[in-house]
Protein backbone atom coordinates (compact mmCIF):
# COMPACT_ATOMS: atom_id res chain seq x y z
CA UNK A 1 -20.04 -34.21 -3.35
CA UNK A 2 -21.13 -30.97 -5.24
CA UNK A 3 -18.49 -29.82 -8.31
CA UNK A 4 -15.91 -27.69 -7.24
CA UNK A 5 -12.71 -26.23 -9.00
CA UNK A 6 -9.77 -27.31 -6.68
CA UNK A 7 -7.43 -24.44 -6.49
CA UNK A 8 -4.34 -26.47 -5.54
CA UNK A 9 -4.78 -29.62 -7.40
CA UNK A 10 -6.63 -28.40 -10.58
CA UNK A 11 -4.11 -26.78 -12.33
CA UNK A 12 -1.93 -29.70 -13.67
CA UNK A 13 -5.06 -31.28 -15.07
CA UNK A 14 -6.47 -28.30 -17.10
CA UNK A 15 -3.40 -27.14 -18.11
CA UNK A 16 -1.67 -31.01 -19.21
CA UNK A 17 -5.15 -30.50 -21.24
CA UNK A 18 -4.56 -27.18 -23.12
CA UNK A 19 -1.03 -28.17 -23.58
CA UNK A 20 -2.19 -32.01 -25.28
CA UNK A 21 -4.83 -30.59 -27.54
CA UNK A 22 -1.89 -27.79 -28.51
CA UNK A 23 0.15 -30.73 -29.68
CA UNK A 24 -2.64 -32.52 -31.30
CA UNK A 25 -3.21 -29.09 -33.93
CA UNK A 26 0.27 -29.06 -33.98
CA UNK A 27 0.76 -32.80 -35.55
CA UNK A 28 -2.53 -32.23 -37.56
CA UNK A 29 -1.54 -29.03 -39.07
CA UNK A 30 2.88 -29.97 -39.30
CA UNK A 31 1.91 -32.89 -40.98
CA UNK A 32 -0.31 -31.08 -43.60
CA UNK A 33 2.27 -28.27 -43.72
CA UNK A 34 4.81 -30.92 -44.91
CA UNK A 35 2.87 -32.87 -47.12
CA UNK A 36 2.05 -29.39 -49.27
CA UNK A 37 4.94 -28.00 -48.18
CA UNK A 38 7.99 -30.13 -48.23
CA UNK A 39 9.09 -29.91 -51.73
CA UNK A 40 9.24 -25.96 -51.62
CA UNK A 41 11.45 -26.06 -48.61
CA UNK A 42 13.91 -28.63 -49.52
CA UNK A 43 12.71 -31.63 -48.29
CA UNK A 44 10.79 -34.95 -50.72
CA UNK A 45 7.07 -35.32 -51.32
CA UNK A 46 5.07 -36.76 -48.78
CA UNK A 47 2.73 -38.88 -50.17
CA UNK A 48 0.74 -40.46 -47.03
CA UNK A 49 -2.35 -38.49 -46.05
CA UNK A 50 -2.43 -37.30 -42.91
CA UNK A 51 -4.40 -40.31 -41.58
CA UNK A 52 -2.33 -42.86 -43.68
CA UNK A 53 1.08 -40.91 -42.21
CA UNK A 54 -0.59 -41.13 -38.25
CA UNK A 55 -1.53 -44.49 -38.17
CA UNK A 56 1.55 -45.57 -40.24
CA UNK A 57 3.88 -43.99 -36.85
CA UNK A 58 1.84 -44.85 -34.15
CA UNK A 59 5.04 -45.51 -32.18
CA UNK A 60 6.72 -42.59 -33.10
CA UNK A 61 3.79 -40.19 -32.29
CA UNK A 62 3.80 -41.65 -28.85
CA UNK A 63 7.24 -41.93 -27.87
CA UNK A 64 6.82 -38.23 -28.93
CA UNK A 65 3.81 -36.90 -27.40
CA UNK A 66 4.23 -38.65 -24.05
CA UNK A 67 7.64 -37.89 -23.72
CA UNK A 68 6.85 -33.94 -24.09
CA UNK A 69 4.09 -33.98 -21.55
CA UNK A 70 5.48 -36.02 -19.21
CA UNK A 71 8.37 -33.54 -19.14
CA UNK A 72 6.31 -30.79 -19.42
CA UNK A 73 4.94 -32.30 -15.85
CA UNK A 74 8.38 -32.68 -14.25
CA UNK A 75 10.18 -29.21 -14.37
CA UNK A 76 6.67 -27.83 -13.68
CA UNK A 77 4.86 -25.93 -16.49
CA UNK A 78 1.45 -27.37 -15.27
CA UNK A 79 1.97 -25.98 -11.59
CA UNK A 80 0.22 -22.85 -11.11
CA UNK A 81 0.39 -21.81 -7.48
CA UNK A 82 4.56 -21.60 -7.69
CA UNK A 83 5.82 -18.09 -8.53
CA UNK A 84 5.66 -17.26 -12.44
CA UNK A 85 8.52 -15.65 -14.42
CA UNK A 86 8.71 -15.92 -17.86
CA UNK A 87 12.40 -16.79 -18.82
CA UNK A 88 11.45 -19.72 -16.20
CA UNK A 89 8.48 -20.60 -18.30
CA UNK A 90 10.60 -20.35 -21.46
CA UNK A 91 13.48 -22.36 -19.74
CA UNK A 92 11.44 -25.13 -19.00
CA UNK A 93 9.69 -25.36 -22.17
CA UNK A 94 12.97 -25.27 -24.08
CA UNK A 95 14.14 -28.45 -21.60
CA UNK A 96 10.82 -30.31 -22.61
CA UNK A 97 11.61 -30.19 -26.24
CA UNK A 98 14.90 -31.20 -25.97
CA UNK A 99 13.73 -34.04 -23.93
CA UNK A 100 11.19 -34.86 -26.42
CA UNK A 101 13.48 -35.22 -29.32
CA UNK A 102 16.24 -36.95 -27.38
CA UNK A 103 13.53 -39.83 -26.56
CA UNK A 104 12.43 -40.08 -30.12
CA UNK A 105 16.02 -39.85 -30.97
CA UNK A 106 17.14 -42.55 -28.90
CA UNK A 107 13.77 -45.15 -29.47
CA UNK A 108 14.73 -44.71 -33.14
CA UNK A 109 18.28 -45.49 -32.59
CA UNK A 110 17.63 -48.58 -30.13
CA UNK A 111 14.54 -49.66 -32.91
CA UNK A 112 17.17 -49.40 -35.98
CA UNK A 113 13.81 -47.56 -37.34
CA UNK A 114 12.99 -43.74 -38.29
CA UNK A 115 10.23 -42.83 -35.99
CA UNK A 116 9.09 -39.88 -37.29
CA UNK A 117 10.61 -37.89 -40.34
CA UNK A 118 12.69 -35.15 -39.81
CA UNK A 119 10.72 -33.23 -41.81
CA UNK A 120 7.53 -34.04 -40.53
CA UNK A 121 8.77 -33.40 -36.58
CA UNK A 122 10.74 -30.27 -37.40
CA UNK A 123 7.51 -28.76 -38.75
CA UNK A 124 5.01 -30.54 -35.73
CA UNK A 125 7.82 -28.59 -33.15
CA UNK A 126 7.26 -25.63 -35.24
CA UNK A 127 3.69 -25.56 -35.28
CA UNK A 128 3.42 -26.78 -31.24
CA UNK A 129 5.63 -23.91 -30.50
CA UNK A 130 3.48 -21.28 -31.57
CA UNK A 131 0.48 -22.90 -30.78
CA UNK A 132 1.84 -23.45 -26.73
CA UNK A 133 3.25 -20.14 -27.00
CA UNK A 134 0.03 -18.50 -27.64
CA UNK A 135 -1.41 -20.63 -24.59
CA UNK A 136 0.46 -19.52 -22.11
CA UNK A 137 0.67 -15.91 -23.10
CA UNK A 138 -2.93 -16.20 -22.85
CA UNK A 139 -3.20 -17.68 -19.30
CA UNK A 140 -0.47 -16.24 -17.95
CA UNK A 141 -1.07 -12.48 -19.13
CA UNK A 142 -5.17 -12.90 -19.02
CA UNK A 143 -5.61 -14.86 -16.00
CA UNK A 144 -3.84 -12.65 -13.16
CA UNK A 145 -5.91 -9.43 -14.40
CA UNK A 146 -9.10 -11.31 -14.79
CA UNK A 147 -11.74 -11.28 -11.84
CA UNK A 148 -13.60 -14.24 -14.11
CA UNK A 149 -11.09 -16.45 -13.14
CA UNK A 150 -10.33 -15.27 -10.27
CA UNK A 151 -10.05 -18.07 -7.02
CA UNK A 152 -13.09 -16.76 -4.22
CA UNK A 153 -11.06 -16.69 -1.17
CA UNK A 154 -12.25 -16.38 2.63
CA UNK A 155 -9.84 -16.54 5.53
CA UNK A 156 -10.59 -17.37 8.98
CA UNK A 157 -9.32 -15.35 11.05
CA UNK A 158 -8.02 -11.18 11.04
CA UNK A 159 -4.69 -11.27 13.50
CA UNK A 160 -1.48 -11.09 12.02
CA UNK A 161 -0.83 -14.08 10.23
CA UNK A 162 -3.97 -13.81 7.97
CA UNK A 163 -3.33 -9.93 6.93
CA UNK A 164 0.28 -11.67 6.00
CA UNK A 165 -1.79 -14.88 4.41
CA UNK A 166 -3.49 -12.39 2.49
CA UNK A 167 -0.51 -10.50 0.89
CA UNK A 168 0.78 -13.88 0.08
CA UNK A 169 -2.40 -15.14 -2.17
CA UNK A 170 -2.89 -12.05 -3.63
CA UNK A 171 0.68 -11.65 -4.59
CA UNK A 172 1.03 -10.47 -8.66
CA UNK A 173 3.17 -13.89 -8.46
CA UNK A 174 0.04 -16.14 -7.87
CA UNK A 175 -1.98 -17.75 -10.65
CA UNK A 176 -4.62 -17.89 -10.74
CA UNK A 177 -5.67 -14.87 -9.70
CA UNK A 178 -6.87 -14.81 -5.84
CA UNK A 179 -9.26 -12.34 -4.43
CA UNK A 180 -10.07 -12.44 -0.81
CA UNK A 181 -13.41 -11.41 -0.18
CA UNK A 182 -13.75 -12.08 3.33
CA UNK A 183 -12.30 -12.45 6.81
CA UNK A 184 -14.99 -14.12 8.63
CA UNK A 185 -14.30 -14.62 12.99
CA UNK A 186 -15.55 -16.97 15.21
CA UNK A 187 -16.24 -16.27 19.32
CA UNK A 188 -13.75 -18.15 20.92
CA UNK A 189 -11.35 -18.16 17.82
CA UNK A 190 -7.66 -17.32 19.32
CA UNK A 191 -8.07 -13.27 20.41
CA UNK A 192 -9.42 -12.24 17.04
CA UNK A 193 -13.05 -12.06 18.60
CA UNK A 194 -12.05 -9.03 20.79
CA UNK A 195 -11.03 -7.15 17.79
CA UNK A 196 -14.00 -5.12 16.59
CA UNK A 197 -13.26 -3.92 13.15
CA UNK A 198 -15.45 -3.83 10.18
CA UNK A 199 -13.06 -3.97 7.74
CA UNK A 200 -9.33 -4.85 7.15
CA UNK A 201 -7.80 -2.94 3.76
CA UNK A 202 -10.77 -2.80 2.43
CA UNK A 203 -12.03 -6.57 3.02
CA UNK A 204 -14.89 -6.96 5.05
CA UNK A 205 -14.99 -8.77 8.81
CA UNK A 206 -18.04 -11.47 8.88
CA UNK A 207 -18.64 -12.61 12.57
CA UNK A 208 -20.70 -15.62 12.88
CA UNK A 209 -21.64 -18.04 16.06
CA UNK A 210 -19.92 -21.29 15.26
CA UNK A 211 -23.54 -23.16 14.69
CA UNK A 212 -23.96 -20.66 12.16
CA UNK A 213 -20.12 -20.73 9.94
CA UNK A 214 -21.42 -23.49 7.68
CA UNK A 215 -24.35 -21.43 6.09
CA UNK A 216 -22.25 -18.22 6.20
CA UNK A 217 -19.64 -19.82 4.32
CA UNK A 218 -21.92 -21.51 2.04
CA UNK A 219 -23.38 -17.45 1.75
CA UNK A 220 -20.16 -15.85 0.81
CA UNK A 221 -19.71 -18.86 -1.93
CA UNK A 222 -15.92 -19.08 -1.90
CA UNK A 223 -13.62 -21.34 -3.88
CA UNK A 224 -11.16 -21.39 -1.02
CA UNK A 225 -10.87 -21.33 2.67
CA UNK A 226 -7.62 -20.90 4.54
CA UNK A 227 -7.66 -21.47 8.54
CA UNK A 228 -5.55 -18.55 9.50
CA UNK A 229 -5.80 -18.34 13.78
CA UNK A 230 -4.70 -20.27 16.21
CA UNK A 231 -3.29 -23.61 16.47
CA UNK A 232 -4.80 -26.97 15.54
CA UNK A 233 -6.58 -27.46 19.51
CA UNK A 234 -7.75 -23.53 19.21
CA UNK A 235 -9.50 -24.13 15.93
CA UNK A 236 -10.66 -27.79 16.51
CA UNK A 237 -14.81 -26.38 17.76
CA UNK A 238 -14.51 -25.41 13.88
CA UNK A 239 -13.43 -28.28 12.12
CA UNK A 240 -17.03 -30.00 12.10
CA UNK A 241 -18.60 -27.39 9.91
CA UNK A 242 -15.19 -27.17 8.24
CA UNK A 243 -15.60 -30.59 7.02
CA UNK A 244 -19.23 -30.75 5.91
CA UNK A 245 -18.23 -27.62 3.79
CA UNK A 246 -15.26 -29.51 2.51
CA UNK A 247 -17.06 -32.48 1.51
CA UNK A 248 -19.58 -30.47 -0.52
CA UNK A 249 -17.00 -29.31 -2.51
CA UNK A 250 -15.62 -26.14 -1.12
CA UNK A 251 -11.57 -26.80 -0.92
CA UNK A 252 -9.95 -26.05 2.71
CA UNK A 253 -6.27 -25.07 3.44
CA UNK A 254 -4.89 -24.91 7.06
CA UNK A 255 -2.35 -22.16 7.32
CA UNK A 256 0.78 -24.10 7.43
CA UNK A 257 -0.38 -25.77 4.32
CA UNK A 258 -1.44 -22.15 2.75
CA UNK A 259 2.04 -21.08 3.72
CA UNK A 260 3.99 -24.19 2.02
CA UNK A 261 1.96 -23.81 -1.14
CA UNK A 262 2.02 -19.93 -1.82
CA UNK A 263 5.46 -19.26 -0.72
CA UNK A 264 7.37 -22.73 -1.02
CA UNK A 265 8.45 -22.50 2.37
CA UNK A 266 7.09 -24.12 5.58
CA UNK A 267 7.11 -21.71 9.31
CA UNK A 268 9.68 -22.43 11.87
CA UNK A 269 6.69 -21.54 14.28
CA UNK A 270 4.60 -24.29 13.26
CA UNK A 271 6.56 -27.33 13.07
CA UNK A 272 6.78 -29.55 15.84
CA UNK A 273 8.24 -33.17 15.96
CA UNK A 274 5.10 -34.58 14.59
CA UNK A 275 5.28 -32.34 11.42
CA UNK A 276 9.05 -33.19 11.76
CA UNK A 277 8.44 -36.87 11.81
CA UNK A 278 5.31 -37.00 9.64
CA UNK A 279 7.41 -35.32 6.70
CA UNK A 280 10.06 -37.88 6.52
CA UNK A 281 7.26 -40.84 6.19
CA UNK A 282 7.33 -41.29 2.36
CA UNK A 283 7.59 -45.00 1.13
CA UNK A 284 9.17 -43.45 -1.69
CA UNK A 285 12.09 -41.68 0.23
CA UNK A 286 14.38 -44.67 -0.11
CA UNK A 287 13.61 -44.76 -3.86
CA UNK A 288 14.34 -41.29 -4.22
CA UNK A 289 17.82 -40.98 -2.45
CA UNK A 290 18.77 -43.84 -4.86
CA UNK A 291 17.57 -41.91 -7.57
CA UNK A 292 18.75 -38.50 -6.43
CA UNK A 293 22.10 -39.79 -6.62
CA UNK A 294 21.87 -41.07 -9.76
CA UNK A 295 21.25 -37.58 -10.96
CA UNK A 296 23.97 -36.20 -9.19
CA UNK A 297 25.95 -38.04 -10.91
CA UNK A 298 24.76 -38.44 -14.31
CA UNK A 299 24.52 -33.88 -14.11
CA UNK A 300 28.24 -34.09 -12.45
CA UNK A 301 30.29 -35.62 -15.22
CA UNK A 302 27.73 -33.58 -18.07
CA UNK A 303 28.82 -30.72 -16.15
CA UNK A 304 32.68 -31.13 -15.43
CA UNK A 305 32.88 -31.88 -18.87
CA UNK A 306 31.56 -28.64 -20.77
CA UNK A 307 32.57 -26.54 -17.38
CA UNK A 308 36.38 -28.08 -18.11
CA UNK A 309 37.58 -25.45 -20.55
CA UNK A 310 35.68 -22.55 -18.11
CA UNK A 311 37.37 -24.03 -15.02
CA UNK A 312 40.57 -23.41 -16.74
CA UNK A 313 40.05 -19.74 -18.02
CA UNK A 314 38.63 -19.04 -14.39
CA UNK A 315 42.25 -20.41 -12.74
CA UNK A 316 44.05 -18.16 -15.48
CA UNK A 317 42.49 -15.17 -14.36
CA UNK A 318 42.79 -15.93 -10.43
CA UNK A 319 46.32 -16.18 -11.03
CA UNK A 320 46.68 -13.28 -13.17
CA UNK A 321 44.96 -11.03 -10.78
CA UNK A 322 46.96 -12.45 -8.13
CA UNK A 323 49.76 -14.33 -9.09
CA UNK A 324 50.62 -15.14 -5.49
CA UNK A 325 47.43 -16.55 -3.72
CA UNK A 326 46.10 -19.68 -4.34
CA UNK A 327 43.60 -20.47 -7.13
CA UNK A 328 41.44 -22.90 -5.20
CA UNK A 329 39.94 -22.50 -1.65
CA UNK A 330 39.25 -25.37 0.38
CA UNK A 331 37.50 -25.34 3.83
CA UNK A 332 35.96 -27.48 6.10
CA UNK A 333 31.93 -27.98 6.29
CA UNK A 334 29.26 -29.94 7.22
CA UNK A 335 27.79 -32.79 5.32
CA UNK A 336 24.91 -34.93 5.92
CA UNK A 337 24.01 -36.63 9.03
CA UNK A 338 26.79 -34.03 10.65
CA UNK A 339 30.22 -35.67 8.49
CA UNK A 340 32.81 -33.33 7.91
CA UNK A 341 34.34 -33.36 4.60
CA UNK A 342 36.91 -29.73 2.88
CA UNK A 343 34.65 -28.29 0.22
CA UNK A 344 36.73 -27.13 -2.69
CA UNK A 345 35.95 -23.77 -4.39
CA UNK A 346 37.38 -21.18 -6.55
CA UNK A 347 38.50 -18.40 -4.16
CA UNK A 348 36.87 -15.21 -4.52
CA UNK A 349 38.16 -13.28 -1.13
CA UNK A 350 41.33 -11.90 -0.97
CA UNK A 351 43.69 -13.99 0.63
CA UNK A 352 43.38 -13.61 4.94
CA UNK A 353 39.89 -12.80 4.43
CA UNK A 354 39.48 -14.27 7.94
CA UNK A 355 41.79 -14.71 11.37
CA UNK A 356 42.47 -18.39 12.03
CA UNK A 357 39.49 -19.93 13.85
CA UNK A 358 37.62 -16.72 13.91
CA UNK A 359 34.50 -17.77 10.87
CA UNK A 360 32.79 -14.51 9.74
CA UNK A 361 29.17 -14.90 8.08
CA UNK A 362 29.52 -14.09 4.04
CA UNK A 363 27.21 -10.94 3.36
CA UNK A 364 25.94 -9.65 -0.37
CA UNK A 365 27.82 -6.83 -0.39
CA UNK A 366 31.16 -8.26 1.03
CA UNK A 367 33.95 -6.08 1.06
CA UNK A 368 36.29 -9.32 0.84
CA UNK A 369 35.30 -10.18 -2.16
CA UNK A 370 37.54 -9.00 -5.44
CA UNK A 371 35.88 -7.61 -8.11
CA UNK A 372 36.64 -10.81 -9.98
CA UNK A 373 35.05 -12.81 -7.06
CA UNK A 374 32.01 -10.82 -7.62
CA UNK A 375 31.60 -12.04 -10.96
CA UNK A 376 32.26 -15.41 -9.96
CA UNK A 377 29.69 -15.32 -7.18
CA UNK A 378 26.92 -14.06 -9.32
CA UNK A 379 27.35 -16.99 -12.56
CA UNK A 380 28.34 -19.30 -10.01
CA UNK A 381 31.77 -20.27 -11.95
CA UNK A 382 33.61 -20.08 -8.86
CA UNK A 383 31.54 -23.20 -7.39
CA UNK A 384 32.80 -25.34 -10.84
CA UNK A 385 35.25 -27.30 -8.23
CA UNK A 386 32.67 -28.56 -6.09
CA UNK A 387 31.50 -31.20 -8.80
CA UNK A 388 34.18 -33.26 -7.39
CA UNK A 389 32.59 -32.96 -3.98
CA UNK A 390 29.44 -34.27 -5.70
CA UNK A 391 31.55 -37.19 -7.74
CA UNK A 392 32.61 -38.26 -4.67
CA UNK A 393 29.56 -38.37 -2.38
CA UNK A 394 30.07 -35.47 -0.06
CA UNK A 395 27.55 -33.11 -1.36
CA UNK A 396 24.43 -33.44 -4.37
CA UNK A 397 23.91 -31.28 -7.28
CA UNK A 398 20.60 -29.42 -4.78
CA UNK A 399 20.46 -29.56 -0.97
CA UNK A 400 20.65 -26.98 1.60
CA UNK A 401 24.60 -25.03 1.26
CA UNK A 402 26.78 -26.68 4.02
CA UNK A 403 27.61 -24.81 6.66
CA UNK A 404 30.54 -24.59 8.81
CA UNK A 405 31.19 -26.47 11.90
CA UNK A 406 31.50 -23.33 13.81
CA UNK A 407 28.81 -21.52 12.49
CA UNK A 408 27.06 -24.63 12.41
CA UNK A 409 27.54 -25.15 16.64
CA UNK A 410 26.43 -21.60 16.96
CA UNK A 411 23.08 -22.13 15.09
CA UNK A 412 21.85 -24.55 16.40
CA UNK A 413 21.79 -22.94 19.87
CA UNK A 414 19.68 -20.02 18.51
CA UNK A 415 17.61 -21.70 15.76
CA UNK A 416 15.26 -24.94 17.02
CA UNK A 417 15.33 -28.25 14.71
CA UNK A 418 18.60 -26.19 12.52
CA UNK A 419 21.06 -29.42 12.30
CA UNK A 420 17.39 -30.97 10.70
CA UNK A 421 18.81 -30.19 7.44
CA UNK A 422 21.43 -32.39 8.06
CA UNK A 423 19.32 -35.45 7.10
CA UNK A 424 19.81 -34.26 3.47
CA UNK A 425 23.32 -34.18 1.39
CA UNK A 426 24.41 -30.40 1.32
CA UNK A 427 24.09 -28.94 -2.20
CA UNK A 428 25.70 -26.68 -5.24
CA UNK A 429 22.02 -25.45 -5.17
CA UNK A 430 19.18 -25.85 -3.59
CA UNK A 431 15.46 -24.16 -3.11
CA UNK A 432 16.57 -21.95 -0.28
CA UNK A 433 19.58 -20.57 -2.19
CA UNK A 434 17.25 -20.21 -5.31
CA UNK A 435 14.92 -18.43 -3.08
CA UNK A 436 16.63 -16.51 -1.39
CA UNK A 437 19.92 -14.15 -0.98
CA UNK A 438 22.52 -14.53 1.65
CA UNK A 439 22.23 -14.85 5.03
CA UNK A 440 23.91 -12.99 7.58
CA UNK A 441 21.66 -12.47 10.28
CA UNK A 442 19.30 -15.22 12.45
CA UNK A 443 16.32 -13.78 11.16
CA UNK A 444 17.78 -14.13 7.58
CA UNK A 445 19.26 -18.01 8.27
CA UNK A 446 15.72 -18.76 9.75
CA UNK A 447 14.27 -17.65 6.27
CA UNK A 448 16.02 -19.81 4.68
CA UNK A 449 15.69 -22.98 6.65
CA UNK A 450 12.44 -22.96 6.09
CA UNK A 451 13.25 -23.16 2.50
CA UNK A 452 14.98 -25.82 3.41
CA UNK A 453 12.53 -27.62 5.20
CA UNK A 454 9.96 -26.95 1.96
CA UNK A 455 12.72 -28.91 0.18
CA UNK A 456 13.15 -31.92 3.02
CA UNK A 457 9.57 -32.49 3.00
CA UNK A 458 8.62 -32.46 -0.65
CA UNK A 459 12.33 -34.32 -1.78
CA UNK A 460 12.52 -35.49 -5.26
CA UNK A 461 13.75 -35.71 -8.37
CA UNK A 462 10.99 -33.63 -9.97
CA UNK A 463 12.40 -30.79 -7.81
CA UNK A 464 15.81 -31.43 -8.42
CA UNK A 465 15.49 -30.73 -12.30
CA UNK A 466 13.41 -27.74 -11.63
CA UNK A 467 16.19 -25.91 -9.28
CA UNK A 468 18.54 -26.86 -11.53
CA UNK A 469 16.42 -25.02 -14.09
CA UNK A 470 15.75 -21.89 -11.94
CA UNK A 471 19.20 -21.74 -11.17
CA UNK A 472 20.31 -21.49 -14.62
CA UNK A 473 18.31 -18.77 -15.47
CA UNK A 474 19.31 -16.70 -11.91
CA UNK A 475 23.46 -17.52 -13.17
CA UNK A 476 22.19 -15.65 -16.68
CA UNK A 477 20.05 -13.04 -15.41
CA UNK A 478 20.06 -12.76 -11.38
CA UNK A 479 17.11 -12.85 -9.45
CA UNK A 480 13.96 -11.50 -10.05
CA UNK A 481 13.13 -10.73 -6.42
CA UNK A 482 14.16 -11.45 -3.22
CA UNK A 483 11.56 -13.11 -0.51
């Protein structure tokens, strides 16, 4: 097999590798920086050469080290096909280096040893932050401009869904940068063989006989090929070629997988029962439930904790806007496998916001929301009760939002595989709420149950911490965009 970038699976490796050798010149040059530098900035000589004080630690430098890239791994700073924002990237970067010195923190403790000096780590942190810093600008402000770097990309196929395929990969969002060169059709390929254009925006239209798509691929030289029309039995006379191009090198995407990677959410339209069944498979999903809940627990009681004195003030000022409604809000919604358990909130409508037995969909701009709710909404303060939900198994920390029975019964009439969700515990958060605003049309609930089905397939604790991430930065600054 021929040498080949892999678009999807490449980026972790490179950039775990630009982020290690950052931390290597950052231990190099901290530890020289203290050993000439300590005494002018308050801290003792350092006698031990650099060598002497690296070989004298070797647990230390480990715990360290391994500890910051492996969390670097987990909230995702090495994935580079997920949307980029840059309080995100900062977010997660600050996590990693708390992580980092809370393992060396604790090792030490449980060792009765110093790992590392204070001084020495304060000024390795120092020196790593600058150098990462300068990293990522670089690849994140370089790379989606540049046409060096730039991932060759043909699609096959020019109907619908690969004009929207298209806006998707070349979306400012995407890094690296993707460029598609060509749409190339094959006779017999869906309908998009009676459609005689040259050109689509630009992009030109390569028609080939199917004995001939290997070498015309192999012409065009692209990094990437996504299978854009028809289903799997439509495109199946192409997958021979398909694979003799993939096993030289050239990486190959059908669209449902294009879709999941470059948007994070997977097409109502293209998932069947086998998709269904094959995406609940794991070994690890048993592992990961045990896990999960773990979490859930562990964030719960970190959270009720430093949320206690903001619970209060938010009850204070419910009652002082309206001294006689309730405080708290409780309702009735559906947990997993279809239990019904009363969700607790902080209420944010005015009191009757609904007739008895008449549910009416929440909307962004509700008019039955005070102006205090509002606030409450958008830093998510008014959901602080709900970590007793969590405490006592009803819902996790992410999952899709519970519905309501009712709404819930008229769904799933209108919307196939909707009670799917179900399988999962109901969340605070969760990657369609993240990803998304609210819903209050079937269009807009479809939207985001494919979120949720992004999150059902690819469950774990990894994505756990990153929503929880994400979702701190949209409580401090909103969303970025809406998709």
């Amino acid at each position: 097999m021929s040498f080949r970038r892999s678009v999807a699976r490449e980026g972790p490796i490179w950039l775990g590798v630009i982020d290690a050798v950052c931390l290597l010149l950052a231990v190099v040059v901290g530890i020289s920086a203290r050993r000439f530098l300590g005494p002018y900035i308050g801290f003792g000589a350092l006698d031990a050469t650099f060598i002497e004080y690296v070989w004298g630690h070797p647990g230390g430098w480990l715990v360290f080290c391994a500890s910051l890239i492996a969390t670097n791994y987990v909230v995702g700073n090495y994935n580079l096909q997920s949307s980029v924002y840059r309080f995100n990237l900062f977010v997660n970067w600050l996590f990693a280096l708390m992580i980092g010195l809370l393992v060396v923190s604790a090792t030490s403790f449980a060792w009765f040893e110093l790992l590392l000096g204070r001084g020495v780590l304060l000024c390795v942190v120092f020196f790593y932050t600058v150098f990462s810093v300068f990293m990522k600008a670089m690849v994140y402000e370089v790379m989606p401009s540049s046409r060096r770097f730039a991932c060759r990309t043909v699609l096959l196929g020019i109907g619908e869904r690969a004009q929207d395929i298209k806006r998707m990969v070349e979306s400012q969002y995407v890094i690296p940068r993707h460029i598609v060169h060509n749409f190339i059709v094959v006779p017999g390929q869906d309908d998009d063989s009676h459609d005689r254009r040259k050109a689509i925006d630009g992009v030109p239209i390569v028609r080939t006989p199917l004995d001939s798509l290997e070498q015309t691929v192999r012409d065009l030289d692209p990094d990437l090929i996504i299978m854009c029309s028809g289903t799997w039995n439509e495109m199946m006379h192409c997958f021979p070629p398909l694979r003799r191009l993939r096993f030289s090198g050239i990486e190959i995407l059908d669209v449902l997988s294009a879709i999941e990677l470059y948007s994070g959410r997977v097409p109502l339209d293209l998932v069947d029962e086998v998709w269904m069944m094959q995406a609940t498979l794991k070994p690890s999903m048993a592992v990961v439930g045990r896990l999960k809940r773990l979490f859930d627990l562990a964030i719960a009681v970190i959270l009720m904790v430093i949320a206690m004195p903001a619970g209060v003030l938010v009850w204070l000022l419910i009652k002082v806007s309206a001294p006689c409604s309730p405080a708290f809000y409780a309702q009735e919604r559906v947990g997993q496998f279809g239990r019904i358990f009363t969700m607790h909130k902080f209420r944010t409508m005015v009191e009757g916001a609904e007739e008895p037995g008449k549910p009416v969909w929440a909307q962004k701009n509700d008019l039955r929301v005070t102006r205090l709710g509002r606030f409450l909404r958008r830093t998510r303060l008014d959901e602080i009760p709900q970590l007793w939900n969590v405490l006592r198994g009803d819902m996790s920390i992410c999952g899709p939002r519970p519905e309501r029975p009712e709404i819930v019964a008229e769904l799933q009439k209108s919307i196939p595989n909707f009670r799917e969700r179900e399988n999962v515990p109901p969340g605070i958060t969760g990657w369609a709420q993240i990803q998304h605003h609210y819903s209050s049309t079937i269009a807009e609930t479809v939207r985001k149950l494919e979120y949720d089905f992004y999150y059902i397939k690819h469950l774990s604790l990894r994505l756990d911490i990153q929503i929880v991430l994400r979702t701190i930065r949209i409580v401090l600054f909103g969303k970025e965009r809406a998709t």
